[in-house]
PDBML (XML) file of the C-alpha atoms, coordinates in Angstrom:
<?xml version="1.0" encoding="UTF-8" ?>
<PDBx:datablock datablockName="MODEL"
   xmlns:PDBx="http://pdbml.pdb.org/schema/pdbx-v50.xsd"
   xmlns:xsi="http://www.w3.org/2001/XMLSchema-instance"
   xsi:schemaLocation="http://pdbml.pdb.org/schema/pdbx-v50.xsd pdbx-v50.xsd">
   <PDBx:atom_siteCategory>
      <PDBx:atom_site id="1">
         <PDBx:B_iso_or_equiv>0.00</PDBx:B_iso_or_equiv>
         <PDBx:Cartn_x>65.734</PDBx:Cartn_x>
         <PDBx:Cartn_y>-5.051</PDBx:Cartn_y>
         <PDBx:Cartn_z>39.347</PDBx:Cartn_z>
         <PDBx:auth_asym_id>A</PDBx:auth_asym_id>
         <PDBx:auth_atom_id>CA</PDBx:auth_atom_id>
         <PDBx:auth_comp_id>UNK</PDBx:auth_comp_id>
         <PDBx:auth_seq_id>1</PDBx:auth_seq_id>
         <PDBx:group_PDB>ATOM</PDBx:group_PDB>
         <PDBx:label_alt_id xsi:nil="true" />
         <PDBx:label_asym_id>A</PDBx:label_asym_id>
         <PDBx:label_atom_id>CA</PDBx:label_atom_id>
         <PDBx:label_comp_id>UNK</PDBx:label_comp_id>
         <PDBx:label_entity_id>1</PDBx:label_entity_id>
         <PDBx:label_seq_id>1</PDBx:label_seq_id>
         <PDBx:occupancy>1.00</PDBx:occupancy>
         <PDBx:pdbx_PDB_model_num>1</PDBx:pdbx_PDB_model_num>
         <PDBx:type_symbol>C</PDBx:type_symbol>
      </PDBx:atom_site>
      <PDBx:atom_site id="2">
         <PDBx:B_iso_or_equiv>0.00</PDBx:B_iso_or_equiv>
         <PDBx:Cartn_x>68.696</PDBx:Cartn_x>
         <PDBx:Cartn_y>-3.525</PDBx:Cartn_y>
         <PDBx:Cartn_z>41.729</PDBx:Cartn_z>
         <PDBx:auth_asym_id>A</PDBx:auth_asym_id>
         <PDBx:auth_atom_id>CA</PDBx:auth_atom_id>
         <PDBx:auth_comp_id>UNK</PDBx:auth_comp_id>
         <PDBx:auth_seq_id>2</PDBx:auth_seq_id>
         <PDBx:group_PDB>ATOM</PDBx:group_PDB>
         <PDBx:label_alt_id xsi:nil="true" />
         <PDBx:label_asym_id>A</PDBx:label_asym_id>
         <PDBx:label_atom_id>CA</PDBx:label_atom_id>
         <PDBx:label_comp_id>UNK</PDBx:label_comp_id>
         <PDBx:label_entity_id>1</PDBx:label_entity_id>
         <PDBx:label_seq_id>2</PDBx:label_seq_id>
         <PDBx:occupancy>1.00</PDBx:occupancy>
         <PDBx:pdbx_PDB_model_num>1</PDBx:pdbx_PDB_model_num>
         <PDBx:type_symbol>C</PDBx:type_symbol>
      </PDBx:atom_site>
      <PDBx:atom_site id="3">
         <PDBx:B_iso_or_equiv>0.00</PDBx:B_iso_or_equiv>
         <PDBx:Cartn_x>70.957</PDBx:Cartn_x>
         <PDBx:Cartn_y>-5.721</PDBx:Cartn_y>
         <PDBx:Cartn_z>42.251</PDBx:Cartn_z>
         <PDBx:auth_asym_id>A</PDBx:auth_asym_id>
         <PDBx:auth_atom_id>CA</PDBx:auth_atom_id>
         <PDBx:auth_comp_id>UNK</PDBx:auth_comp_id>
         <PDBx:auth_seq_id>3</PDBx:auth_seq_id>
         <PDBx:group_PDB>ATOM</PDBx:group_PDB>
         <PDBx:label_alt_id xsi:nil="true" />
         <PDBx:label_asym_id>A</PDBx:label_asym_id>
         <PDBx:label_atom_id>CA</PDBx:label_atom_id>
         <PDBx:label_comp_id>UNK</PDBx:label_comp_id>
         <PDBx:label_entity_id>1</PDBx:label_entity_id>
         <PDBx:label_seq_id>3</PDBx:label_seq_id>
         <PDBx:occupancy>1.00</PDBx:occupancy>
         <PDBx:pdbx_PDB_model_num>1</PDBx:pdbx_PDB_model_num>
         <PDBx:type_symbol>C</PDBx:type_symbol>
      </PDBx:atom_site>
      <PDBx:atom_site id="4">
         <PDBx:B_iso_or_equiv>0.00</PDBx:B_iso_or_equiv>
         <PDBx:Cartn_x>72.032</PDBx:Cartn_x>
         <PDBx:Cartn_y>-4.636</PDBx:Cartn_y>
         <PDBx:Cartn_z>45.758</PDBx:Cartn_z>
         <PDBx:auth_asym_id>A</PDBx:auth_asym_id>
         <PDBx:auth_atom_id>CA</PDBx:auth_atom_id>
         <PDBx:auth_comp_id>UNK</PDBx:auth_comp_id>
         <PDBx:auth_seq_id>4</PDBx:auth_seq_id>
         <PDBx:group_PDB>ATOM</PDBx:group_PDB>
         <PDBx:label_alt_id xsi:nil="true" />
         <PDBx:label_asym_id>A</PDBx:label_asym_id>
         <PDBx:label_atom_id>CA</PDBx:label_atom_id>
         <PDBx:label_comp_id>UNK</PDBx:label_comp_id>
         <PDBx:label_entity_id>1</PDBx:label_entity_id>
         <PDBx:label_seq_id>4</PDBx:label_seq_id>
         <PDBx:occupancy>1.00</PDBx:occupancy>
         <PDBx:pdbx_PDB_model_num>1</PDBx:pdbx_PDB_model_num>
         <PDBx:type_symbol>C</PDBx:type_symbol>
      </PDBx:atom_site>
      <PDBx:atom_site id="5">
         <PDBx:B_iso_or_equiv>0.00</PDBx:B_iso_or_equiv>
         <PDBx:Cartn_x>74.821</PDBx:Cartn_x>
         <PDBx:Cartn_y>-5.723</PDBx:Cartn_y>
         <PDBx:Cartn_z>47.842</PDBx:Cartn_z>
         <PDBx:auth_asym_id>A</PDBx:auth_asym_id>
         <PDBx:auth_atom_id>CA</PDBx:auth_atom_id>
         <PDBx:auth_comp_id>UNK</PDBx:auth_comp_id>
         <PDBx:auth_seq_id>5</PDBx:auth_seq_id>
         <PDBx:group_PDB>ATOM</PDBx:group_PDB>
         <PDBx:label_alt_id xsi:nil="true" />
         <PDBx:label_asym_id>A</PDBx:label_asym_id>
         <PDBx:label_atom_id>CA</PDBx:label_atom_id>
         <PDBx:label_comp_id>UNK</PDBx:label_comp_id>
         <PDBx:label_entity_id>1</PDBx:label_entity_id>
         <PDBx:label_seq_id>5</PDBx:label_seq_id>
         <PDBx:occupancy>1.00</PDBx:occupancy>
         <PDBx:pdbx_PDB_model_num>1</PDBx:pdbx_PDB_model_num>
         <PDBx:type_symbol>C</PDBx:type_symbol>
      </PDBx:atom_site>
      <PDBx:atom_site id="6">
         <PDBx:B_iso_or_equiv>0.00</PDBx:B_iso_or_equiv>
         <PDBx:Cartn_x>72.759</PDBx:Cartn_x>
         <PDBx:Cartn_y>-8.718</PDBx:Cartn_y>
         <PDBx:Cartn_z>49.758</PDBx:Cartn_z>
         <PDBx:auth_asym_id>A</PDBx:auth_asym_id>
         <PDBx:auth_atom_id>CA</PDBx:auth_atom_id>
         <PDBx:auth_comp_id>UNK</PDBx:auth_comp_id>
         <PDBx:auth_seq_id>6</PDBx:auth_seq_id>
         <PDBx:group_PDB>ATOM</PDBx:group_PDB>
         <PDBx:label_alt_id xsi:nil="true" />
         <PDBx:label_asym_id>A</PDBx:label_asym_id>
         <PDBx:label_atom_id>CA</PDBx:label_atom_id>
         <PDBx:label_comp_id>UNK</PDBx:label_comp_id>
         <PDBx:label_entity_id>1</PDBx:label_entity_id>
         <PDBx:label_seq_id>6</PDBx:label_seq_id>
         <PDBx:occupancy>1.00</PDBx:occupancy>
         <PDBx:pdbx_PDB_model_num>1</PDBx:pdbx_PDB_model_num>
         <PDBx:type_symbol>C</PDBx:type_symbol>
      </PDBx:atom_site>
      <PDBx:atom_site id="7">
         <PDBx:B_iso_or_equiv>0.00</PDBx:B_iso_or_equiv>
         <PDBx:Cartn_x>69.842</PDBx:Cartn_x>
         <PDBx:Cartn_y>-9.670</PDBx:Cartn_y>
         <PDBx:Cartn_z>47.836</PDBx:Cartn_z>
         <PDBx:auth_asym_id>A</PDBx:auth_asym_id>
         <PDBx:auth_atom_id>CA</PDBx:auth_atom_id>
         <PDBx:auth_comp_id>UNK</PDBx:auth_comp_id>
         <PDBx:auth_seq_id>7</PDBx:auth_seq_id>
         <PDBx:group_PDB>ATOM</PDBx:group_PDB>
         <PDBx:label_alt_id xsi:nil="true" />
         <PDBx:label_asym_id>A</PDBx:label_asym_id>
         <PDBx:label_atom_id>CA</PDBx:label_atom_id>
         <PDBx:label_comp_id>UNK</PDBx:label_comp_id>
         <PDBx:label_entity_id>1</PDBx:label_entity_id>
         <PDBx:label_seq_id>7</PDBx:label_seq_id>
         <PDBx:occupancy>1.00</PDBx:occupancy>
         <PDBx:pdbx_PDB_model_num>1</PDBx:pdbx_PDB_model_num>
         <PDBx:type_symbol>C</PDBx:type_symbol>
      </PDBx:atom_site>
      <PDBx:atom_site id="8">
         <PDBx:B_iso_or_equiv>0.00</PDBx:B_iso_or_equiv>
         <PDBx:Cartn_x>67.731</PDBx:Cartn_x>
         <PDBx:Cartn_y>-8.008</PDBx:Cartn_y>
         <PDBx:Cartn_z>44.919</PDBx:Cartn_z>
         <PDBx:auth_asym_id>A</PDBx:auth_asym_id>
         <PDBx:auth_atom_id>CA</PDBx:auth_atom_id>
         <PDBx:auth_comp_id>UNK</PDBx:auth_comp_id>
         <PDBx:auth_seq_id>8</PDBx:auth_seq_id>
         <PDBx:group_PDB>ATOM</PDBx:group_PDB>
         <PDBx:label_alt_id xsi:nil="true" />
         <PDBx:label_asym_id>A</PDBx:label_asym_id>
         <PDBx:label_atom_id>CA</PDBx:label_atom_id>
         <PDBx:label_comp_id>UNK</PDBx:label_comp_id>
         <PDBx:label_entity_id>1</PDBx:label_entity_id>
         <PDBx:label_seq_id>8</PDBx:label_seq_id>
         <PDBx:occupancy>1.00</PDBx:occupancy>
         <PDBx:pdbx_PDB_model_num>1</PDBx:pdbx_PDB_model_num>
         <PDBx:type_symbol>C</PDBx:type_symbol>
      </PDBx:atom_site>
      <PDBx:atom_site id="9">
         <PDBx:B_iso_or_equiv>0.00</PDBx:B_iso_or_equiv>
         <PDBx:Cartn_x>64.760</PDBx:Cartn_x>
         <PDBx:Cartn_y>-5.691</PDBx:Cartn_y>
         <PDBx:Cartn_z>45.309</PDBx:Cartn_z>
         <PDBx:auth_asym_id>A</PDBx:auth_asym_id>
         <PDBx:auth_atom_id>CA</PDBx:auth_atom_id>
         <PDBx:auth_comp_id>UNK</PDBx:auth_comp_id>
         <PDBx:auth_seq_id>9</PDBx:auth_seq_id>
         <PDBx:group_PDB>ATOM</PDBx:group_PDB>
         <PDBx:label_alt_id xsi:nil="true" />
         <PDBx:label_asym_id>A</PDBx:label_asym_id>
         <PDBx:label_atom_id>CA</PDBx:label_atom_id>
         <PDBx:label_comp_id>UNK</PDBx:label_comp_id>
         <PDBx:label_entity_id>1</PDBx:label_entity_id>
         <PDBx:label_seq_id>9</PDBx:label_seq_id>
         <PDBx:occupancy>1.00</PDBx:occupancy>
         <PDBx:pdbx_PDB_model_num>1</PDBx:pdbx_PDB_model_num>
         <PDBx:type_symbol>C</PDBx:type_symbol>
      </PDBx:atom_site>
      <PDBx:atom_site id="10">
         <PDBx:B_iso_or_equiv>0.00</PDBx:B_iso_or_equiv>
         <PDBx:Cartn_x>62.540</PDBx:Cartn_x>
         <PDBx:Cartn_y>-5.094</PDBx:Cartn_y>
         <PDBx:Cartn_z>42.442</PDBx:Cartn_z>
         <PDBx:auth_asym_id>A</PDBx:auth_asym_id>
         <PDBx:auth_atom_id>CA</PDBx:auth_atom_id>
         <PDBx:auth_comp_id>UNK</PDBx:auth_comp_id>
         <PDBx:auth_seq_id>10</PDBx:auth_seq_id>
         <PDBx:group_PDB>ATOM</PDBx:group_PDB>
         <PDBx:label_alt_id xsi:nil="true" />
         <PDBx:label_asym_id>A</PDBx:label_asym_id>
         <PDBx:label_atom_id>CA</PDBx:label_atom_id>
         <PDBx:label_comp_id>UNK</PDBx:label_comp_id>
         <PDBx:label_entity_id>1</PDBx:label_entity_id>
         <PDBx:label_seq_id>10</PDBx:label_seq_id>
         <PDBx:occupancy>1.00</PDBx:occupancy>
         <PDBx:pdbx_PDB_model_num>1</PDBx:pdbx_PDB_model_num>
         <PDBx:type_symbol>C</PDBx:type_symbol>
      </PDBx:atom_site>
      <PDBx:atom_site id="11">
         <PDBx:B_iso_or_equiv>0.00</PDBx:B_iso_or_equiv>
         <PDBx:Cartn_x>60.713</PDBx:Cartn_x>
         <PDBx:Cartn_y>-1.616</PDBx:Cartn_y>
         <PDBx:Cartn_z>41.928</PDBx:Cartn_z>
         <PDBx:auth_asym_id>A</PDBx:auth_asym_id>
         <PDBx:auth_atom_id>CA</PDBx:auth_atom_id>
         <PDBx:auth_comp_id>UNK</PDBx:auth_comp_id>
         <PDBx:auth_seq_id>11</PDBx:auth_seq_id>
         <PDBx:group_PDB>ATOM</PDBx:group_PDB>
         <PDBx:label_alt_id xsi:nil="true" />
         <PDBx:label_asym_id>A</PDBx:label_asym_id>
         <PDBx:label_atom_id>CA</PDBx:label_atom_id>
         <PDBx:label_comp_id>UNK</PDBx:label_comp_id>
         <PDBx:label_entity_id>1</PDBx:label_entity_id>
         <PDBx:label_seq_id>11</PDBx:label_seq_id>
         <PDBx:occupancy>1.00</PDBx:occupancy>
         <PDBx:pdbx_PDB_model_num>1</PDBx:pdbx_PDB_model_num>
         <PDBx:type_symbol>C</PDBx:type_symbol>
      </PDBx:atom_site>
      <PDBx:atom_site id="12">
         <PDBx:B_iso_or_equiv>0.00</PDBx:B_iso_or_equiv>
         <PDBx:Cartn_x>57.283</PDBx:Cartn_x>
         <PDBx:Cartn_y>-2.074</PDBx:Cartn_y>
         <PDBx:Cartn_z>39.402</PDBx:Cartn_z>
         <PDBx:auth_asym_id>A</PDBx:auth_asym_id>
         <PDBx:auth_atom_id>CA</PDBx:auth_atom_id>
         <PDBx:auth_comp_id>UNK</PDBx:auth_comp_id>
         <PDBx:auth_seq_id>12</PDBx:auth_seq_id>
         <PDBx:group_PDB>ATOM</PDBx:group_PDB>
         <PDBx:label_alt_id xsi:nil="true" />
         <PDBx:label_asym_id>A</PDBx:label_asym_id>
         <PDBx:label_atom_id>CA</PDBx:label_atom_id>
         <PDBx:label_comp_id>UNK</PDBx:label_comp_id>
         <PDBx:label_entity_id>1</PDBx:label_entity_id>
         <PDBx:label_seq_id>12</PDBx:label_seq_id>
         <PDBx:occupancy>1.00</PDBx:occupancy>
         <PDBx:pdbx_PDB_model_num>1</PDBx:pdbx_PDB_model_num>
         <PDBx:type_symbol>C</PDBx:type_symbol>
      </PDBx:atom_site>
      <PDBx:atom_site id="13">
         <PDBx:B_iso_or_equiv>0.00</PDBx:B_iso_or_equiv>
         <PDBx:Cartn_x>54.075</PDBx:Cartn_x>
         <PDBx:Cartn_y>-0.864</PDBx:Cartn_y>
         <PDBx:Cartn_z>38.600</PDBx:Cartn_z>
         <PDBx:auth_asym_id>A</PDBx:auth_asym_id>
         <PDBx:auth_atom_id>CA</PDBx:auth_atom_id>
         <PDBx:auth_comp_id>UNK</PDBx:auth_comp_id>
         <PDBx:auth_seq_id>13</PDBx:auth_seq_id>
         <PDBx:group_PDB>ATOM</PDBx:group_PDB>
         <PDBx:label_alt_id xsi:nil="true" />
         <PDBx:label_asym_id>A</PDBx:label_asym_id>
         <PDBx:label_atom_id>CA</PDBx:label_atom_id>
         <PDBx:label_comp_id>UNK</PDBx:label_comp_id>
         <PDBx:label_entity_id>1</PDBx:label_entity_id>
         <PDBx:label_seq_id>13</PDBx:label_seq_id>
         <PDBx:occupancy>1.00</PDBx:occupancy>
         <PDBx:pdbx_PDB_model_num>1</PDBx:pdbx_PDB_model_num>
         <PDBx:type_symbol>C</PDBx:type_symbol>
      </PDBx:atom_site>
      <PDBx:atom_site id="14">
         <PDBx:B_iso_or_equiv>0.00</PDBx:B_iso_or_equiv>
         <PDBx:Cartn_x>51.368</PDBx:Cartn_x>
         <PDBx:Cartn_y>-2.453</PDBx:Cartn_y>
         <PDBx:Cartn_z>36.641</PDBx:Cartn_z>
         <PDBx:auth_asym_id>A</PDBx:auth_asym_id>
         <PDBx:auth_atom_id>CA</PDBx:auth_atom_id>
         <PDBx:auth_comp_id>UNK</PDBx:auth_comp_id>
         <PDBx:auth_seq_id>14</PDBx:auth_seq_id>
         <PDBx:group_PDB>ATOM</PDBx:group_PDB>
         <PDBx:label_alt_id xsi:nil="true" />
         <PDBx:label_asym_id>A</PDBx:label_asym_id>
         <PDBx:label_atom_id>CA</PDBx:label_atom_id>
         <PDBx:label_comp_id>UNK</PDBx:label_comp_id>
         <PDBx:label_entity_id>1</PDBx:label_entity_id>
         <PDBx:label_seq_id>14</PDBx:label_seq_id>
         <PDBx:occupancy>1.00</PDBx:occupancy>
         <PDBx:pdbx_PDB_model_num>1</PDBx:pdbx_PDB_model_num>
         <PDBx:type_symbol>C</PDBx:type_symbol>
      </PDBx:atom_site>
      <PDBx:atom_site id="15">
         <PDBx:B_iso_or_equiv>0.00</PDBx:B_iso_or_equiv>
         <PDBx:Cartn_x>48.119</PDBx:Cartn_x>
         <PDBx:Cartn_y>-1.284</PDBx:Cartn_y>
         <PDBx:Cartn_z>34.860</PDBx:Cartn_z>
         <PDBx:auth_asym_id>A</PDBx:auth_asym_id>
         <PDBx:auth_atom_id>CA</PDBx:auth_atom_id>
         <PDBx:auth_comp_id>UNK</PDBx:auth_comp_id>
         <PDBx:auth_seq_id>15</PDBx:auth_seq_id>
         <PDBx:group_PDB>ATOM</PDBx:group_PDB>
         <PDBx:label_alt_id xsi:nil="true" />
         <PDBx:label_asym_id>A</PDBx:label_asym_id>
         <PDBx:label_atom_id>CA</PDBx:label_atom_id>
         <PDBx:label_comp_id>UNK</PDBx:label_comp_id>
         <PDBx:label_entity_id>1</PDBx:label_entity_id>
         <PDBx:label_seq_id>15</PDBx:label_seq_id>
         <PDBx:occupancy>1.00</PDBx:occupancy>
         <PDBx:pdbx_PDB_model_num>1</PDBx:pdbx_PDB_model_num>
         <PDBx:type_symbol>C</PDBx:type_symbol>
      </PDBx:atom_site>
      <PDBx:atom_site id="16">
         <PDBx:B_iso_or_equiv>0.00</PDBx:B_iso_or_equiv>
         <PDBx:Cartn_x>44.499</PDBx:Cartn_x>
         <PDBx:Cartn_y>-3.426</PDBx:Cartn_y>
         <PDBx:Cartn_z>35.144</PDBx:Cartn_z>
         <PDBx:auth_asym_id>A</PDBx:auth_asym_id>
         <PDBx:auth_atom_id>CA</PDBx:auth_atom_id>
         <PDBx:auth_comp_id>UNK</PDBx:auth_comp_id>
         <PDBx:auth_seq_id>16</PDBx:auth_seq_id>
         <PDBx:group_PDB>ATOM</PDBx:group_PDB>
         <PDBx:label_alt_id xsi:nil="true" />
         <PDBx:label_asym_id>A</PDBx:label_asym_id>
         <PDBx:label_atom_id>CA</PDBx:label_atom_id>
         <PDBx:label_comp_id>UNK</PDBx:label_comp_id>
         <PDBx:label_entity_id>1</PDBx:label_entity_id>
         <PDBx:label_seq_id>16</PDBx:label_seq_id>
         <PDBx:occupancy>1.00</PDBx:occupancy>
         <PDBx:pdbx_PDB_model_num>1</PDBx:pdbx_PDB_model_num>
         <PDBx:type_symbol>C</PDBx:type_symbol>
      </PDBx:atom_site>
      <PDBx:atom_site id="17">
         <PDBx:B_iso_or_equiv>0.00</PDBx:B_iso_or_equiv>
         <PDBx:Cartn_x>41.636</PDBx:Cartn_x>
         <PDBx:Cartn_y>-2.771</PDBx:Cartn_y>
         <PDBx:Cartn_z>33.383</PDBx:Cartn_z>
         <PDBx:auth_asym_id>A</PDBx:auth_asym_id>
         <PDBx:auth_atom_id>CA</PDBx:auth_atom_id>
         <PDBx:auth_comp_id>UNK</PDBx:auth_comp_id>
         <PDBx:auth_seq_id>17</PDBx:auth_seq_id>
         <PDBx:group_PDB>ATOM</PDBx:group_PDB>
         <PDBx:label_alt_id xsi:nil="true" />
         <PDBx:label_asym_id>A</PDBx:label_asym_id>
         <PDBx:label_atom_id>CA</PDBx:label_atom_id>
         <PDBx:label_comp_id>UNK</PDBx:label_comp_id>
         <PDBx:label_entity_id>1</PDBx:label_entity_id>
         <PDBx:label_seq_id>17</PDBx:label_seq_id>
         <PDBx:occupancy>1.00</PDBx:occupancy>
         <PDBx:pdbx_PDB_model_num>1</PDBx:pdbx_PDB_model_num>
         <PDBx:type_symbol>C</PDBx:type_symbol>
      </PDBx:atom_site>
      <PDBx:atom_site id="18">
         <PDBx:B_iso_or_equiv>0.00</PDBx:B_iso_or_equiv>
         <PDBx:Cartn_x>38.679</PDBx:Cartn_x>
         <PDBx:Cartn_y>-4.950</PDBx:Cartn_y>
         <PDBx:Cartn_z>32.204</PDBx:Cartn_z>
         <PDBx:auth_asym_id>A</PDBx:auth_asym_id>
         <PDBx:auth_atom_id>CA</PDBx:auth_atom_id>
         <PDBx:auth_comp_id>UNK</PDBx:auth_comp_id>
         <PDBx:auth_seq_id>18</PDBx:auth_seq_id>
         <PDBx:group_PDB>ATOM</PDBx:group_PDB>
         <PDBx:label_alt_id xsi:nil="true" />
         <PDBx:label_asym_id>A</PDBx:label_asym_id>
         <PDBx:label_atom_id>CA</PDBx:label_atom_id>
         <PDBx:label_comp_id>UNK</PDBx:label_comp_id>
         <PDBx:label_entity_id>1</PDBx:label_entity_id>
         <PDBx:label_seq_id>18</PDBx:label_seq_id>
         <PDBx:occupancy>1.00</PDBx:occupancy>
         <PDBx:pdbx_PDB_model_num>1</PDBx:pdbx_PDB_model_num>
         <PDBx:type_symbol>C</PDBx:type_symbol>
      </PDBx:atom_site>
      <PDBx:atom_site id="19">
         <PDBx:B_iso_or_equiv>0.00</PDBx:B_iso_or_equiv>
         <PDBx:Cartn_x>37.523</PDBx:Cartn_x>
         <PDBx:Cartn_y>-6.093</PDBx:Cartn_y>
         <PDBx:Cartn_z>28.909</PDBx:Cartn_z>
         <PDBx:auth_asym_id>A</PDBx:auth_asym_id>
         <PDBx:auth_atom_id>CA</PDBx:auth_atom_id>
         <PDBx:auth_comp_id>UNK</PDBx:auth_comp_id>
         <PDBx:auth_seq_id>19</PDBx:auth_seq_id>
         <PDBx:group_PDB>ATOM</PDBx:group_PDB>
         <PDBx:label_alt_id xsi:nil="true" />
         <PDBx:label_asym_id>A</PDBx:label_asym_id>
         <PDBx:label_atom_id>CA</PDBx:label_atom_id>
         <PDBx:label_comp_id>UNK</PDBx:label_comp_id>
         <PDBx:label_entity_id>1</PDBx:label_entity_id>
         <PDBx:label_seq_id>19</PDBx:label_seq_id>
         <PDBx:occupancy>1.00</PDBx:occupancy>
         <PDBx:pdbx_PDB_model_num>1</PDBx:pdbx_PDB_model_num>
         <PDBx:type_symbol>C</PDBx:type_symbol>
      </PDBx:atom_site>
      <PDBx:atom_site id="20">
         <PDBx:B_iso_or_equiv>0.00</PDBx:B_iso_or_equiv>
         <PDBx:Cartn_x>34.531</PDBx:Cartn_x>
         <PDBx:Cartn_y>-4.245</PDBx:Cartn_y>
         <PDBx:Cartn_z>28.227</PDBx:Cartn_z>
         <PDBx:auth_asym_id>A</PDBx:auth_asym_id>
         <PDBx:auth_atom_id>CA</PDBx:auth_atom_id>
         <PDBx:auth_comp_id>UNK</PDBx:auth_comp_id>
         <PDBx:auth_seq_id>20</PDBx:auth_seq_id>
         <PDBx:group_PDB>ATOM</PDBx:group_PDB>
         <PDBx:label_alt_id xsi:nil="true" />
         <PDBx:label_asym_id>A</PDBx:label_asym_id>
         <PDBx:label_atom_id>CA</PDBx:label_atom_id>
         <PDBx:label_comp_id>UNK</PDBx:label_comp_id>
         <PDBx:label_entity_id>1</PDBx:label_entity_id>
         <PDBx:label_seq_id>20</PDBx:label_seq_id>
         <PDBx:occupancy>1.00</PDBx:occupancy>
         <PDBx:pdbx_PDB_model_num>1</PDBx:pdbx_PDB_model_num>
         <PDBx:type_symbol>C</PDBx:type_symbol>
      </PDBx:atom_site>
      <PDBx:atom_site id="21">
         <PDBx:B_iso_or_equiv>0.00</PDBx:B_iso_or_equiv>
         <PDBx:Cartn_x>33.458</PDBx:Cartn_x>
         <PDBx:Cartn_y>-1.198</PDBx:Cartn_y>
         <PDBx:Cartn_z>25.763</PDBx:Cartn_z>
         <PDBx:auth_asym_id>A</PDBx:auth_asym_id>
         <PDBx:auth_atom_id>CA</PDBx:auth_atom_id>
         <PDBx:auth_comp_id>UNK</PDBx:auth_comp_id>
         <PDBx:auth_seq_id>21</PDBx:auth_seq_id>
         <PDBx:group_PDB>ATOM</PDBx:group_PDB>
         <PDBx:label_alt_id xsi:nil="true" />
         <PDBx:label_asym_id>A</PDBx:label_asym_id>
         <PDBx:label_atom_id>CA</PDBx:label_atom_id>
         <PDBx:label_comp_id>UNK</PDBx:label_comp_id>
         <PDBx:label_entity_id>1</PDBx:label_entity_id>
         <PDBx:label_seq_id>21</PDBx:label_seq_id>
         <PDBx:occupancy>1.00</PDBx:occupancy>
         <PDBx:pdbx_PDB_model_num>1</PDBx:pdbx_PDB_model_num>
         <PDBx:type_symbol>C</PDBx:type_symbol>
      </PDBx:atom_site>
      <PDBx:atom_site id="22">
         <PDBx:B_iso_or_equiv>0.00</PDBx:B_iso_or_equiv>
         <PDBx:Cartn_x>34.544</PDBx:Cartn_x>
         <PDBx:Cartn_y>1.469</PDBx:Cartn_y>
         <PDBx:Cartn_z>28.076</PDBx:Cartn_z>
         <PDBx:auth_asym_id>A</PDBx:auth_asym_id>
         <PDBx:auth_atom_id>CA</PDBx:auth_atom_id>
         <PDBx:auth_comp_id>UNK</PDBx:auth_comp_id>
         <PDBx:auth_seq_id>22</PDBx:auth_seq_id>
         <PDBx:group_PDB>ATOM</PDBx:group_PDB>
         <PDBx:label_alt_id xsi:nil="true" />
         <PDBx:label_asym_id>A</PDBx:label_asym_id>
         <PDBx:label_atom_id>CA</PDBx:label_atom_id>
         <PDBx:label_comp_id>UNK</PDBx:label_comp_id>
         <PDBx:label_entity_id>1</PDBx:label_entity_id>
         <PDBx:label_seq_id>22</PDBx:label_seq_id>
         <PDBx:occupancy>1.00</PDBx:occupancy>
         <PDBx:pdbx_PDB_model_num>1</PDBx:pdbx_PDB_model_num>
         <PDBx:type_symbol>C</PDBx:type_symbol>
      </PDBx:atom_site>
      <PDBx:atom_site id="23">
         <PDBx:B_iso_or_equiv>0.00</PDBx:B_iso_or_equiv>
         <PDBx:Cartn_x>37.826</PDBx:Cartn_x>
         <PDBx:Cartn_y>0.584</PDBx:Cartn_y>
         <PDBx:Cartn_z>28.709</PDBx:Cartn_z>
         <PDBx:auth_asym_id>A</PDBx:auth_asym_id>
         <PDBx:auth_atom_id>CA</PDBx:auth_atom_id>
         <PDBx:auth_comp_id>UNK</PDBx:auth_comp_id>
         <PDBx:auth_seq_id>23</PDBx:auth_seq_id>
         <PDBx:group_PDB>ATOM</PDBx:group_PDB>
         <PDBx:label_alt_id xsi:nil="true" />
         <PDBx:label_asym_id>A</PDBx:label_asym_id>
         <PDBx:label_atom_id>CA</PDBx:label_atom_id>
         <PDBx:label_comp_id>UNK</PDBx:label_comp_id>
         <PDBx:label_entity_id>1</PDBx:label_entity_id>
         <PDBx:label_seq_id>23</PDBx:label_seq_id>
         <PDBx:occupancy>1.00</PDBx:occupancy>
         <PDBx:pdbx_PDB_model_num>1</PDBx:pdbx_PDB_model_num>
         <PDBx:type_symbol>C</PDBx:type_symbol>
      </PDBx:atom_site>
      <PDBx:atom_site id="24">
         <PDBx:B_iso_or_equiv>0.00</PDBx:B_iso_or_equiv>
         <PDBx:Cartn_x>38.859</PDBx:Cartn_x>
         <PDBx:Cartn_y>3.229</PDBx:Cartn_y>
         <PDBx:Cartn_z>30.845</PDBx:Cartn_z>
         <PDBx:auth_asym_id>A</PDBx:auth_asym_id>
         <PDBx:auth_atom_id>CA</PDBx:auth_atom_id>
         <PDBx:auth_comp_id>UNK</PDBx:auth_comp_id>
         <PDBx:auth_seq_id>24</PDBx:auth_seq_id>
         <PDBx:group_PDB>ATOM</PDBx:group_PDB>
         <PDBx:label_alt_id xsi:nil="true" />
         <PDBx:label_asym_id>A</PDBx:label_asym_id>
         <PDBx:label_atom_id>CA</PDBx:label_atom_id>
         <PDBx:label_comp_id>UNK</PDBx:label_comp_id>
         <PDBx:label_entity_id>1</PDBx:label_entity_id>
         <PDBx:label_seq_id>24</PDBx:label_seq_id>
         <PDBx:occupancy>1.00</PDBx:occupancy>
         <PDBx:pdbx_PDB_model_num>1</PDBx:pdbx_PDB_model_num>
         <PDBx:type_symbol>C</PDBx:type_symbol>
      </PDBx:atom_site>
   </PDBx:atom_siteCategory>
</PDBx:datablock>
């Protein structure tokens, strides 16, 4: 989260994968 002067703007990232055997 940056909390900026106005309003906040949030930088992410985020990882899927599905259950299974080969999991990548």
């Amino acid at each position: 989260v940056f909390n900026t002067k106005h309003r906040p703007i949030v930088a992410g990232t985020e990882f899927i994968i599905p259950f299974g055997a080969d999991v990548l």
